[in-house]
Structures are given as structure tokens and as C-alpha cells.
C-alpha atoms as a PDB file:
ATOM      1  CA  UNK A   1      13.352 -23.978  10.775  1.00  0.00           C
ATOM      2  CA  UNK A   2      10.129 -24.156   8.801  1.00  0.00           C
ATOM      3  CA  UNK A   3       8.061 -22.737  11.352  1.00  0.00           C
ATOM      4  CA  UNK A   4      10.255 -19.802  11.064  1.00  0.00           C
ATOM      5  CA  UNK A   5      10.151 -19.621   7.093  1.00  0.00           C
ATOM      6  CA  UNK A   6       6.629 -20.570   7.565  1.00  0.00           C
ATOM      7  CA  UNK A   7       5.856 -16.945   9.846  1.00  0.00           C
ATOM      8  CA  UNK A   8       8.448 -15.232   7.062  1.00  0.00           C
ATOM      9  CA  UNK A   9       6.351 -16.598   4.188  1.00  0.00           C
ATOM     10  CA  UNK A  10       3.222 -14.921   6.361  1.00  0.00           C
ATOM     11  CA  UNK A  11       5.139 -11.602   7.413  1.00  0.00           C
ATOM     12  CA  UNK A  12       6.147 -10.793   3.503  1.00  0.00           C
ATOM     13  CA  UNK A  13       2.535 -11.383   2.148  1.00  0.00           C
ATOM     14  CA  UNK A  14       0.928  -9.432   4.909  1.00  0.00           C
ATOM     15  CA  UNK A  15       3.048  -7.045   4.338  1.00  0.00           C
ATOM     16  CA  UNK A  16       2.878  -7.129   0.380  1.00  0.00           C
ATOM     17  CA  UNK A  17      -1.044  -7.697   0.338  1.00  0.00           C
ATOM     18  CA  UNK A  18      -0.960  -4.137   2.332  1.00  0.00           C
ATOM     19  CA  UNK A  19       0.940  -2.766   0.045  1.00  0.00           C
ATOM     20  CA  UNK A  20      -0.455  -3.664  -2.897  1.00  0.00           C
ATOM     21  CA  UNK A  21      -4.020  -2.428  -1.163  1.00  0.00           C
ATOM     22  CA  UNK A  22      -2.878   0.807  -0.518  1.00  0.00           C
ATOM     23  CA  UNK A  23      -1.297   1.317  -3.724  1.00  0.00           C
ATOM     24  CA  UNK A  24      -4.656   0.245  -5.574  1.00  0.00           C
ATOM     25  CA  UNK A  25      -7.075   2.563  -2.749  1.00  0.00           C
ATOM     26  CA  UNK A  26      -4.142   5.694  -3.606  1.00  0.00           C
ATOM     27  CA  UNK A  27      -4.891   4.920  -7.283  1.00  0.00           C
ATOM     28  CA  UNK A  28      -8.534   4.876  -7.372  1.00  0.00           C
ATOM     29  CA  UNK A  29      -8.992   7.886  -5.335  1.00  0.00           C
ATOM     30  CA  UNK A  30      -6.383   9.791  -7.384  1.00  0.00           C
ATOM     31  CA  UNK A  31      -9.129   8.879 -10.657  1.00  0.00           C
ATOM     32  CA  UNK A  32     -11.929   9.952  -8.758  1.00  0.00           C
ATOM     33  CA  UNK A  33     -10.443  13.815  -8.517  1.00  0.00           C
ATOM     34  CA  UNK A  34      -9.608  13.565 -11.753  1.00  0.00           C
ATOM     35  CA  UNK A  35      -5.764  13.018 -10.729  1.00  0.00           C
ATOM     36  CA  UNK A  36      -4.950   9.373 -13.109  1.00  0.00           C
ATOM     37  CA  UNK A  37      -1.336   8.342 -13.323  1.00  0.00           C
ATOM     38  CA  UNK A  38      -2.418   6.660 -16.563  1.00  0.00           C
ATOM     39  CA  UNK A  39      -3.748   9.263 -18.287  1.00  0.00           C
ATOM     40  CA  UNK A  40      -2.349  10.032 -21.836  1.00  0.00           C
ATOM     41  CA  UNK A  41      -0.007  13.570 -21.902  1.00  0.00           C
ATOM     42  CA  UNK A  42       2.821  12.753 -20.154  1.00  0.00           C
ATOM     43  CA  UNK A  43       3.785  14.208 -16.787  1.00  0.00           C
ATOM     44  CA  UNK A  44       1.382  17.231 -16.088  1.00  0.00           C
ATOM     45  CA  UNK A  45       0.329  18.364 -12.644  1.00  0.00           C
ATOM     46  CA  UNK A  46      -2.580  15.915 -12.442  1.00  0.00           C
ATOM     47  CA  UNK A  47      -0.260  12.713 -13.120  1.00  0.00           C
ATOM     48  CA  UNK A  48       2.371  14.360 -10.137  1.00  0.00           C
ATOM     49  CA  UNK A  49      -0.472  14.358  -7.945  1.00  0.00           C
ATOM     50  CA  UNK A  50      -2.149  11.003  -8.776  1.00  0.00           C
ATOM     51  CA  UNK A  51       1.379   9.799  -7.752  1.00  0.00           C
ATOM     52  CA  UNK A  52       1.352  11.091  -4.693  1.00  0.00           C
ATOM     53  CA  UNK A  53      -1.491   9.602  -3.779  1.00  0.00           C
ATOM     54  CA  UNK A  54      -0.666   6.608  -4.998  1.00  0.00           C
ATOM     55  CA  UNK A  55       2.744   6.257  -2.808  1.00  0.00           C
ATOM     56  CA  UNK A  56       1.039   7.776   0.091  1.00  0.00           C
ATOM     57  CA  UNK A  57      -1.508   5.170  -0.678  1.00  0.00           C
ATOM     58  CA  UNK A  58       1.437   2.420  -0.578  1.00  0.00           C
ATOM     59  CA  UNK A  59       2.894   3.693   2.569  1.00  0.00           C
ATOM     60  CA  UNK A  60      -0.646   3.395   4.439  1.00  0.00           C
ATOM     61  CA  UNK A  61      -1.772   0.201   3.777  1.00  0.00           C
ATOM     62  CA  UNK A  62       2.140  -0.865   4.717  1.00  0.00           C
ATOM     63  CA  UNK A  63       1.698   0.738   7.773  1.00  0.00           C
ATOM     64  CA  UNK A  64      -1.630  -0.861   8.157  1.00  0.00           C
ATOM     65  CA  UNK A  65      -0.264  -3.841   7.795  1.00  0.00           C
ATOM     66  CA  UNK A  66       2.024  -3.823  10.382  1.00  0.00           C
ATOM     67  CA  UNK A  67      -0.380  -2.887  13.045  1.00  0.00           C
ATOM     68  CA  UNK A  68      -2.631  -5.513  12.084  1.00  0.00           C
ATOM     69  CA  UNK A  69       0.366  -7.808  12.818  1.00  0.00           C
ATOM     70  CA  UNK A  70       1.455  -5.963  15.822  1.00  0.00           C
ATOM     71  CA  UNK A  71      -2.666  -7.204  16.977  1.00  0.00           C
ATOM     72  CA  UNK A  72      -2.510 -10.067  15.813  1.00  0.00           C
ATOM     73  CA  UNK A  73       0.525 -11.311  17.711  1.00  0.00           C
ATOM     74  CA  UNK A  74      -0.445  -9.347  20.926  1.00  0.00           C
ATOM     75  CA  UNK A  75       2.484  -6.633  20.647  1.00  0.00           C
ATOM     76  CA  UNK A  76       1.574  -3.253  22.084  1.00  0.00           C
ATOM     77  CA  UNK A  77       1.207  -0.208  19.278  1.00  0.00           C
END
């Protein structure tokens, strides 16, 4: 049983730490065109896109993550 929490414990932060990567890498390319999701004004078209970026950002360092794992543990892509 706690190997098995153990690779759990392992899975989520790999798969958190990717997350959180992307999210940050979405973000600071959004402020480099000029796109922040923190800039004062409320929602303009700037802000919309910074968002995008930023969940598109999320998604692909998720799905990074996961096919680091899937190499890791030998699994095919």
C-alpha cells in the first residue's frame, strides 16, 4: 500500500509541477506581446487573449507531463 500512495504522491506532483509550468511559460509569453491577464481595465481583448495563452499554456505543460511519465516508466507514446 505505500508503494502505491508513494507512485500517487509522485504521479499528482508531476503532474501539478507541469501544470503549474505551463501556466507560468502561457503567462509570461502572454506579457511579452503585450497580452497581461493582470493588467488594470478589466476584461479587454488583450486580458481574453493573455488567458488563452495562459490555459493553453496549462494544458501543455500537463500534457508534457504525461509524456515525460509515459518515458520514464517505459510506456510507448
Amino acid at each position: 500500500m505505500a508503494g502505491a500512495l508513494k507512485q500517487a504522491v509522485l504521479e499528482g506532483l508531476a503532474d501539478a509541477t507541469g501544470f503549474f509550468a505551463g501556466a507560468l511559460a502561457g503567462w509570461l509569453i502572454g506579457r511579452a506581446l503585450g497580452c497581461d491577464v493582470l493588467a488594470p481595465g478589466g476584461s479587454t481583448s488583450r486580458t481574453l487573449i493573455g488567458w488563452l495563452l495562459l490555459l493553453a499554456g496549462c494544458g501543455a505543460g500537463k500534457w508534457a507531463a504525461q509524456r515525460v511519465k509515459a518515458r520514464l516508466a517505459g510506456r510507448p507514446r
